[in-house]
N, C-alpha and C. Protein backbone atom coordinates (compact mmCIF):
# COMPACT_ATOMS: atom_id res chain seq x y z
N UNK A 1 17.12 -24.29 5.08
CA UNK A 1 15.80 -24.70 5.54
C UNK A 1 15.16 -23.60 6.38
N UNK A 2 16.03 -22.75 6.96
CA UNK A 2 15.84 -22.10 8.06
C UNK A 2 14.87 -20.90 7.47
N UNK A 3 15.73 -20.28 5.90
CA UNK A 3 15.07 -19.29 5.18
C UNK A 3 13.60 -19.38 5.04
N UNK A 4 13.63 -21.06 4.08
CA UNK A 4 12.16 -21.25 3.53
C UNK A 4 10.99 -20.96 4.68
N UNK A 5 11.35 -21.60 6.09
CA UNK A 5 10.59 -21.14 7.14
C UNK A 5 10.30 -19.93 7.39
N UNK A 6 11.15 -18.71 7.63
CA UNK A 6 10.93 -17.70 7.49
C UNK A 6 9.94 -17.04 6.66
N UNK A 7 10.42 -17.21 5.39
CA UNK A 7 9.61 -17.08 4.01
C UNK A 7 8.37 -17.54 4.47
N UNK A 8 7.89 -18.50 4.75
CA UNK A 8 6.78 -19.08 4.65
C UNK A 8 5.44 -18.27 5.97
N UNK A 9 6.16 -18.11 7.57
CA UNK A 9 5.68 -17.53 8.64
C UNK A 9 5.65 -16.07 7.95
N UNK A 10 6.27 -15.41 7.52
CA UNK A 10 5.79 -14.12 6.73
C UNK A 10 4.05 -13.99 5.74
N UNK A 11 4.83 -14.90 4.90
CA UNK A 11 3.42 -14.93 3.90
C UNK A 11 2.68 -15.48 4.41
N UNK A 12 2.45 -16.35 5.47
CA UNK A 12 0.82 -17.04 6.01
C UNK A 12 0.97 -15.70 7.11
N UNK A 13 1.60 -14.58 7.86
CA UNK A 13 0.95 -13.61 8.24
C UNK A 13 0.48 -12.85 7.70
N UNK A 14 0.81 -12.44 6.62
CA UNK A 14 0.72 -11.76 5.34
C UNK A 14 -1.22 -12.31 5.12
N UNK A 15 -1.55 -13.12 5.16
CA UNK A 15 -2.54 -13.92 4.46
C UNK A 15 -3.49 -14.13 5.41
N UNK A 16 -3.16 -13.64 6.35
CA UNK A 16 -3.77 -13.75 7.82
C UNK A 16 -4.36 -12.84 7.75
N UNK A 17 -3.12 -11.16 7.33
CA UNK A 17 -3.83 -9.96 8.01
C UNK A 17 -4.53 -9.74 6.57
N UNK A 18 -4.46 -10.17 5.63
CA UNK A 18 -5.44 -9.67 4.92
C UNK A 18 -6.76 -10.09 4.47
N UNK A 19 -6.85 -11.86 4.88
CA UNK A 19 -8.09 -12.18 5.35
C UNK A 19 -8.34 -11.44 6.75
N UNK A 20 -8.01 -11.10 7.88
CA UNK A 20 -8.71 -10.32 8.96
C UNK A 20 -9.48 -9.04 8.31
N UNK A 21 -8.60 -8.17 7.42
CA UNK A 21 -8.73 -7.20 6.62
C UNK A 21 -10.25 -7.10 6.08
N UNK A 22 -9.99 -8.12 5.33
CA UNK A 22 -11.60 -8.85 4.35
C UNK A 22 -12.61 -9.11 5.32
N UNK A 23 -12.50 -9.43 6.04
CA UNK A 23 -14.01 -10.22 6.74
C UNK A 23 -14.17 -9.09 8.02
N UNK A 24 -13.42 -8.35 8.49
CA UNK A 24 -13.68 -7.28 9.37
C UNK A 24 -14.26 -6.18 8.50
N UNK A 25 -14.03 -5.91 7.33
CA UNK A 25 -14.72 -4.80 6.38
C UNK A 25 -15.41 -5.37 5.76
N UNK A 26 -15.69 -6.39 5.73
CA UNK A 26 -16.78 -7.51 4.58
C UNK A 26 -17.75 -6.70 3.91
N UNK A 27 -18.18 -5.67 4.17
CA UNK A 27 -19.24 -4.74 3.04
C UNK A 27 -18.33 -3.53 2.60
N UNK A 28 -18.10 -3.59 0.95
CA UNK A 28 -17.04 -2.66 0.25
C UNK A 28 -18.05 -1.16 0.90
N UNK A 29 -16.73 -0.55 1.30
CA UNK A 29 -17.17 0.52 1.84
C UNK A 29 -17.31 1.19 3.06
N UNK A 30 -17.47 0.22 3.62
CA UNK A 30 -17.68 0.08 5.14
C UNK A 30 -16.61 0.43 6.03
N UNK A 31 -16.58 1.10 7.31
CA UNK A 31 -15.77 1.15 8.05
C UNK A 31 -14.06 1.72 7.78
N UNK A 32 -12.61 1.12 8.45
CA UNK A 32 -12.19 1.56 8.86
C UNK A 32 -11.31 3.07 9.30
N UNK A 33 -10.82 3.47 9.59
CA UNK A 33 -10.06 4.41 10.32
C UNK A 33 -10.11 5.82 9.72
N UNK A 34 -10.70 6.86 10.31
CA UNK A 34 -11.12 8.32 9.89
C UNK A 34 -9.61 9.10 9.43
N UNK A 35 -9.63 9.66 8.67
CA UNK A 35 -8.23 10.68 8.00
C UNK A 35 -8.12 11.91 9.02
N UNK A 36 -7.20 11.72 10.00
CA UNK A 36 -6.79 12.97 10.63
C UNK A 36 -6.87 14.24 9.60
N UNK A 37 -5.96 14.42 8.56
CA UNK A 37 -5.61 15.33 8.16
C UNK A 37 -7.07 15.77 7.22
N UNK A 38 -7.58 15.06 6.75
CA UNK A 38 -9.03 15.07 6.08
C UNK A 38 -9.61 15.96 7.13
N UNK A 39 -10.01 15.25 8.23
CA UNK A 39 -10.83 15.71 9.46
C UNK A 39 -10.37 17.38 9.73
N UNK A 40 -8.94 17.11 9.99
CA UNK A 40 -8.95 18.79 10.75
C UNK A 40 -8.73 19.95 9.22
N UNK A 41 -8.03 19.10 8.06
CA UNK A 41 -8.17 20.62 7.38
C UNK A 41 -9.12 20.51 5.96
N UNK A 42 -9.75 19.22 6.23
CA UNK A 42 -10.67 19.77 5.17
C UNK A 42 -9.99 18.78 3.73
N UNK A 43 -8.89 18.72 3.50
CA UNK A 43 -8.46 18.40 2.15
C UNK A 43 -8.26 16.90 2.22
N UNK A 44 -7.74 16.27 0.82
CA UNK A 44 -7.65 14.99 1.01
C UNK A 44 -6.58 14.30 0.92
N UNK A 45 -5.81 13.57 1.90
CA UNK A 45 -4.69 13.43 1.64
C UNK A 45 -4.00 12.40 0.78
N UNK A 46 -2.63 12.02 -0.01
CA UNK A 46 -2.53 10.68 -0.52
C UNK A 46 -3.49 9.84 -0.10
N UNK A 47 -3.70 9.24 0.51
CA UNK A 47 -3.90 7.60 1.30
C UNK A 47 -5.82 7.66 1.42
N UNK A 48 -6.39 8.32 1.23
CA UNK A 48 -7.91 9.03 1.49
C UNK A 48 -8.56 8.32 0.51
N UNK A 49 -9.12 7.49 1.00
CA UNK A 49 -9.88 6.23 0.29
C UNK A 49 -9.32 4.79 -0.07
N UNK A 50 -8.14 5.09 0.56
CA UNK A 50 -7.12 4.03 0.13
C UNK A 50 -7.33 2.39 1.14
N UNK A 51 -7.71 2.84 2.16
CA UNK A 51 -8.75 1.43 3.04
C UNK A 51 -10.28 1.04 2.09
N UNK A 52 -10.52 2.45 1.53
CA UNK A 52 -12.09 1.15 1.03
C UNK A 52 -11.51 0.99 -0.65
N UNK A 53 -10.22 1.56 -1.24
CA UNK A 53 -9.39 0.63 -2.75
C UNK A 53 -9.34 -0.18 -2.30
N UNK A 54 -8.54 -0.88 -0.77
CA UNK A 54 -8.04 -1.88 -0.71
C UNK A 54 -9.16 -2.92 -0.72
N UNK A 55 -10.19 -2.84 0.11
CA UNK A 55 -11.19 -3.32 0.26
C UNK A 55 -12.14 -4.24 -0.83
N UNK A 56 -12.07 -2.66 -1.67
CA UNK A 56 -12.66 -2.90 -3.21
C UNK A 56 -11.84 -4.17 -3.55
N UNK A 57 -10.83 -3.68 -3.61
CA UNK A 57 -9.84 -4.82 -4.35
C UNK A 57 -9.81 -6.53 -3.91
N UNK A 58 -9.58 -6.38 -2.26
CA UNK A 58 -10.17 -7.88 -2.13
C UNK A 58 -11.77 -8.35 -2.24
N UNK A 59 -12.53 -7.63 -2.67
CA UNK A 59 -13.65 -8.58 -3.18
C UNK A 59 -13.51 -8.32 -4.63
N UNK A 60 -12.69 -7.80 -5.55
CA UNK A 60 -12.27 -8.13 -6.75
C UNK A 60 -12.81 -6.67 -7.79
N UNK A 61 -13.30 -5.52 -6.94
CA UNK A 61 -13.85 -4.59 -7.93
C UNK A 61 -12.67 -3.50 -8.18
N UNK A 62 -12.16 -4.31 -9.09
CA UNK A 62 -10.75 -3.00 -9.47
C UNK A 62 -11.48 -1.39 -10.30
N UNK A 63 -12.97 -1.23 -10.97
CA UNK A 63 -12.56 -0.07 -11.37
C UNK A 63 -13.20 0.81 -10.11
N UNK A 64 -13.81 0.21 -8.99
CA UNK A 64 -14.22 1.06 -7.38
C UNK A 64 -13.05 1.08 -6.77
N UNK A 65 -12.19 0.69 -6.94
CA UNK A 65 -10.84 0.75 -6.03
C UNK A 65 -10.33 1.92 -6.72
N UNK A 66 -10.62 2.16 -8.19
CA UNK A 66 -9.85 3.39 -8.78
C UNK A 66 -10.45 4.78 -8.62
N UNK A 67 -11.94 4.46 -8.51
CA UNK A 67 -12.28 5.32 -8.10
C UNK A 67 -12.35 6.19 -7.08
N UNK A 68 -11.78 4.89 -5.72
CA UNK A 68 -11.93 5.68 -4.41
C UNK A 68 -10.05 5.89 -3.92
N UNK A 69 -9.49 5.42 -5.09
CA UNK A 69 -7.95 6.32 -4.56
C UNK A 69 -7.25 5.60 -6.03
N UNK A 70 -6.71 6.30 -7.11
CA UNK A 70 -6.18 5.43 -8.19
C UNK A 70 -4.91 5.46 -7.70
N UNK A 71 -3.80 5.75 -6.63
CA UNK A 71 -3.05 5.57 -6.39
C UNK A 71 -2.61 4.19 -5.71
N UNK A 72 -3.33 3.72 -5.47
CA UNK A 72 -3.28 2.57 -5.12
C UNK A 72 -3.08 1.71 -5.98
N UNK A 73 -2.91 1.98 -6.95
CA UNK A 73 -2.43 0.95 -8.25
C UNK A 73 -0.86 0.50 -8.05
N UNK A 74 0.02 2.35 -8.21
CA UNK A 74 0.87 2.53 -7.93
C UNK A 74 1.84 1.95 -6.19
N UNK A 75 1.30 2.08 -5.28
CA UNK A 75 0.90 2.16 -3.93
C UNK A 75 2.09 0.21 -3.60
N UNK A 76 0.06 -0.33 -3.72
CA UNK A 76 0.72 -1.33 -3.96
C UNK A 76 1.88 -2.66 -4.45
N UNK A 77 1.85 -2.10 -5.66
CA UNK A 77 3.36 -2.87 -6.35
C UNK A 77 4.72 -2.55 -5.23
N UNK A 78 4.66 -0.99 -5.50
CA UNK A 78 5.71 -0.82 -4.40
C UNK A 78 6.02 -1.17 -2.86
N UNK A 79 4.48 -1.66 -2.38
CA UNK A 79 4.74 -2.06 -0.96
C UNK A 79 5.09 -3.65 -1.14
N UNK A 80 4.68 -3.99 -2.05
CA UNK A 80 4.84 -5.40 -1.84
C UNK A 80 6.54 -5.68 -2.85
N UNK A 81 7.17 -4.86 -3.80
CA UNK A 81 8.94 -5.00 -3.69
C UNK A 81 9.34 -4.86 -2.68
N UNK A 82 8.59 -3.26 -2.09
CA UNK A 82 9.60 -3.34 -0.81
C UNK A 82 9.67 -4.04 0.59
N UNK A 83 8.44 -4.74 0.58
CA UNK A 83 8.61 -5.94 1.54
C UNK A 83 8.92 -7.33 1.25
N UNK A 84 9.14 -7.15 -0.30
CA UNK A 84 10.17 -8.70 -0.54
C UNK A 84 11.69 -8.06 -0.32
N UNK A 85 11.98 -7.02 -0.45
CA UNK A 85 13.21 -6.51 -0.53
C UNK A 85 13.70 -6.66 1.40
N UNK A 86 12.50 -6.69 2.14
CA UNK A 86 12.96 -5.94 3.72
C UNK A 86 12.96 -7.64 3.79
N UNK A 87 12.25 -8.34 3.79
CA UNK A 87 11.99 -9.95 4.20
C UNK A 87 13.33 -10.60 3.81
N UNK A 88 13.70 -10.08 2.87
CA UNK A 88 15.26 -11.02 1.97
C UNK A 88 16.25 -10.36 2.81
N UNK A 89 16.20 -9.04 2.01
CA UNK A 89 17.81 -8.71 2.27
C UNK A 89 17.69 -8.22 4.18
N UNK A 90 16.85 -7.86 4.43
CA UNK A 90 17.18 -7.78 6.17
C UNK A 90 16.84 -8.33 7.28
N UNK A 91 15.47 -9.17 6.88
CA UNK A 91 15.16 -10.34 7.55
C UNK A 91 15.87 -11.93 7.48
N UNK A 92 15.85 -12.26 6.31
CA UNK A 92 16.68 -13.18 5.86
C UNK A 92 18.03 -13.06 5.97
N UNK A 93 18.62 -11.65 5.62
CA UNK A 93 19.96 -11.67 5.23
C UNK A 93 20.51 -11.85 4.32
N UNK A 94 20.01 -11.69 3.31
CA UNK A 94 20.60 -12.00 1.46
C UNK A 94 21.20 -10.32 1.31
N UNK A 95 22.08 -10.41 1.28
CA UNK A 95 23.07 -9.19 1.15
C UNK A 95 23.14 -9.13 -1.18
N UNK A 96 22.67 -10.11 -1.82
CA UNK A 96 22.88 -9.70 -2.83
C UNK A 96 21.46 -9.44 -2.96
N UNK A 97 20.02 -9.52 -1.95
CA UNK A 97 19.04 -9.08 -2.50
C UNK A 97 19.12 -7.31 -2.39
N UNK A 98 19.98 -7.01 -1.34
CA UNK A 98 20.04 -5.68 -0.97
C UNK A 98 20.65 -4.93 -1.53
N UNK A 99 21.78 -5.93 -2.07
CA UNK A 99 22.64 -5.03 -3.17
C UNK A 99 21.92 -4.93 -4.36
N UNK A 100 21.47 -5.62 -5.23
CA UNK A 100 20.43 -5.83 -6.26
C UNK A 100 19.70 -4.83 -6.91
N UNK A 101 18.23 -5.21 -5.60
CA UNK A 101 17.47 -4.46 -5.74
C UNK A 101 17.32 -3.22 -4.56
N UNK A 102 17.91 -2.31 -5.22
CA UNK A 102 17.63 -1.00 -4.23
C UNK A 102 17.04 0.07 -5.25
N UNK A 103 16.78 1.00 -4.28
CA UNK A 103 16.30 2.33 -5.19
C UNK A 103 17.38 3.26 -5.01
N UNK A 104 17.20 4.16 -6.21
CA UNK A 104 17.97 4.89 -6.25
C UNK A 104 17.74 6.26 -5.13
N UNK A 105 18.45 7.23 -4.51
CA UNK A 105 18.53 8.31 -4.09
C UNK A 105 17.36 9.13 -4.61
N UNK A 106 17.30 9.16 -6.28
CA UNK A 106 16.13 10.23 -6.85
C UNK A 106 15.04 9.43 -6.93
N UNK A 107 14.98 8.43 -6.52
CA UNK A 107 13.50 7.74 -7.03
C UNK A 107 12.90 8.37 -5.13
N UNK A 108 12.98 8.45 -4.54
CA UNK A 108 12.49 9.31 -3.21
C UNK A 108 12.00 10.26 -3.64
N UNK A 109 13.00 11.34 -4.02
CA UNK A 109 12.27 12.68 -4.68
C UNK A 109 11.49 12.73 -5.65
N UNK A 110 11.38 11.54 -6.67
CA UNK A 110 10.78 11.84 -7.67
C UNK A 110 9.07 11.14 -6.76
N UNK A 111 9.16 9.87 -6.31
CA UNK A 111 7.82 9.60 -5.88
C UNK A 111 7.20 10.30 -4.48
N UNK A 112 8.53 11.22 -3.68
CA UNK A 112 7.58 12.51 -3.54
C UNK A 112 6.79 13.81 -3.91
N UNK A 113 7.74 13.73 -5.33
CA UNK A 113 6.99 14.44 -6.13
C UNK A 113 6.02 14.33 -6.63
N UNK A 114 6.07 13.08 -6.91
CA UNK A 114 4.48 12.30 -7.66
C UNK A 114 3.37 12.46 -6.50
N UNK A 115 3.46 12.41 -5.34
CA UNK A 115 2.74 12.11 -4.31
C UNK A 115 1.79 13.28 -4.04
N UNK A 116 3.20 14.49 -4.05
CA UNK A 116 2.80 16.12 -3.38
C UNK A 116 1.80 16.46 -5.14
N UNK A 117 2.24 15.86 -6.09
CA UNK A 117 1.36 16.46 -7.50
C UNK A 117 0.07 15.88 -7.46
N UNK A 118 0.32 14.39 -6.96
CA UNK A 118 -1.23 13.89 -7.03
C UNK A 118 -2.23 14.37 -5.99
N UNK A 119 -1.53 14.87 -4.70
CA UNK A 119 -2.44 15.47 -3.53
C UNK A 119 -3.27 16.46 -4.28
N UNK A 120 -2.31 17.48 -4.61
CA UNK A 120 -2.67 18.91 -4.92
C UNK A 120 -3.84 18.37 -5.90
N UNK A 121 -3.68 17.88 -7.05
CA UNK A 121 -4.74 17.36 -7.90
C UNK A 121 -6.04 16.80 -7.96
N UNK A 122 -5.86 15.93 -6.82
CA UNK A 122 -6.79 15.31 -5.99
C UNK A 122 -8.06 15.92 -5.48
N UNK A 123 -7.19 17.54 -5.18
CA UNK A 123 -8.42 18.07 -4.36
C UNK A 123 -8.68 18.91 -5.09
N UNK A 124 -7.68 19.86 -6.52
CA UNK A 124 -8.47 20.63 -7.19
C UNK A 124 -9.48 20.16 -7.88
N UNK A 125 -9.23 18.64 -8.80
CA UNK A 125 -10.61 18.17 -9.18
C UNK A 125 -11.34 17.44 -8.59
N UNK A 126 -11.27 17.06 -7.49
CA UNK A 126 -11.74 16.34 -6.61
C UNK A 126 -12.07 14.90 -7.55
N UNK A 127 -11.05 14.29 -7.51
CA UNK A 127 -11.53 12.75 -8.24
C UNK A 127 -10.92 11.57 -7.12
């Protein structure tokens, strides 16, 4: 019983911060938080547009979300395994969710690779 509670105070915070999310940015586009690394050198980093994708996305305009970071396609799926993965196996304690589902050693290097290829790309064509 104890789990389902858990489970449950997660996803209604979960649902919290992303209605706060929605109605604090309520005009796609709008507002939050300036890119350090944008700011001081000029280039654009992974994550650089990735508050007004998200944005896009909760009022439902998936091809403006692609436009203003298509990584966020990618992005997402993975934050949300790996916070069913952190909620189970280390919040909860399900030792076979941890055993299960893990990543491998090269999947790090490889989706830093993907990351450092899509930067560089990012800014030679600027898309």
């Amino acid at each position: 019983m104890r789990n389902w509670f858990v489970r449950i105070v997660i996803l209604l915070l979960f649902i919290i911060g992303l209605s706060y999310y929605y109605f604090l940015f309520g005009e796609k586009g709008q507002g939050g938080v300036t890119c350090i690394f944008n700011k001081t050198v000029g280039w654009q980093c992974p994550g650089c547009g990735g508050q007004r994708a998200l944005t896009a996305l909760l009022h439902g305009d998936f091809k403006q979300a692609f436009i203003m970071n298509p990584f966020i396609y990618v992005f997402l799926p993975l934050m949300a395994y790996l916070g069913i993965i952190i909620v189970e196996g280390y919040i909860i304690g399900n030792k076979k969710v941890v055993n299960t589902f893990y990543f491998p050693i090269y999947f790090g290097y490889w989706f830093l690779a993907i990351i450092l290829i899509f930067t560089v790309l990012r800014n030679i064509f600027s898309f």
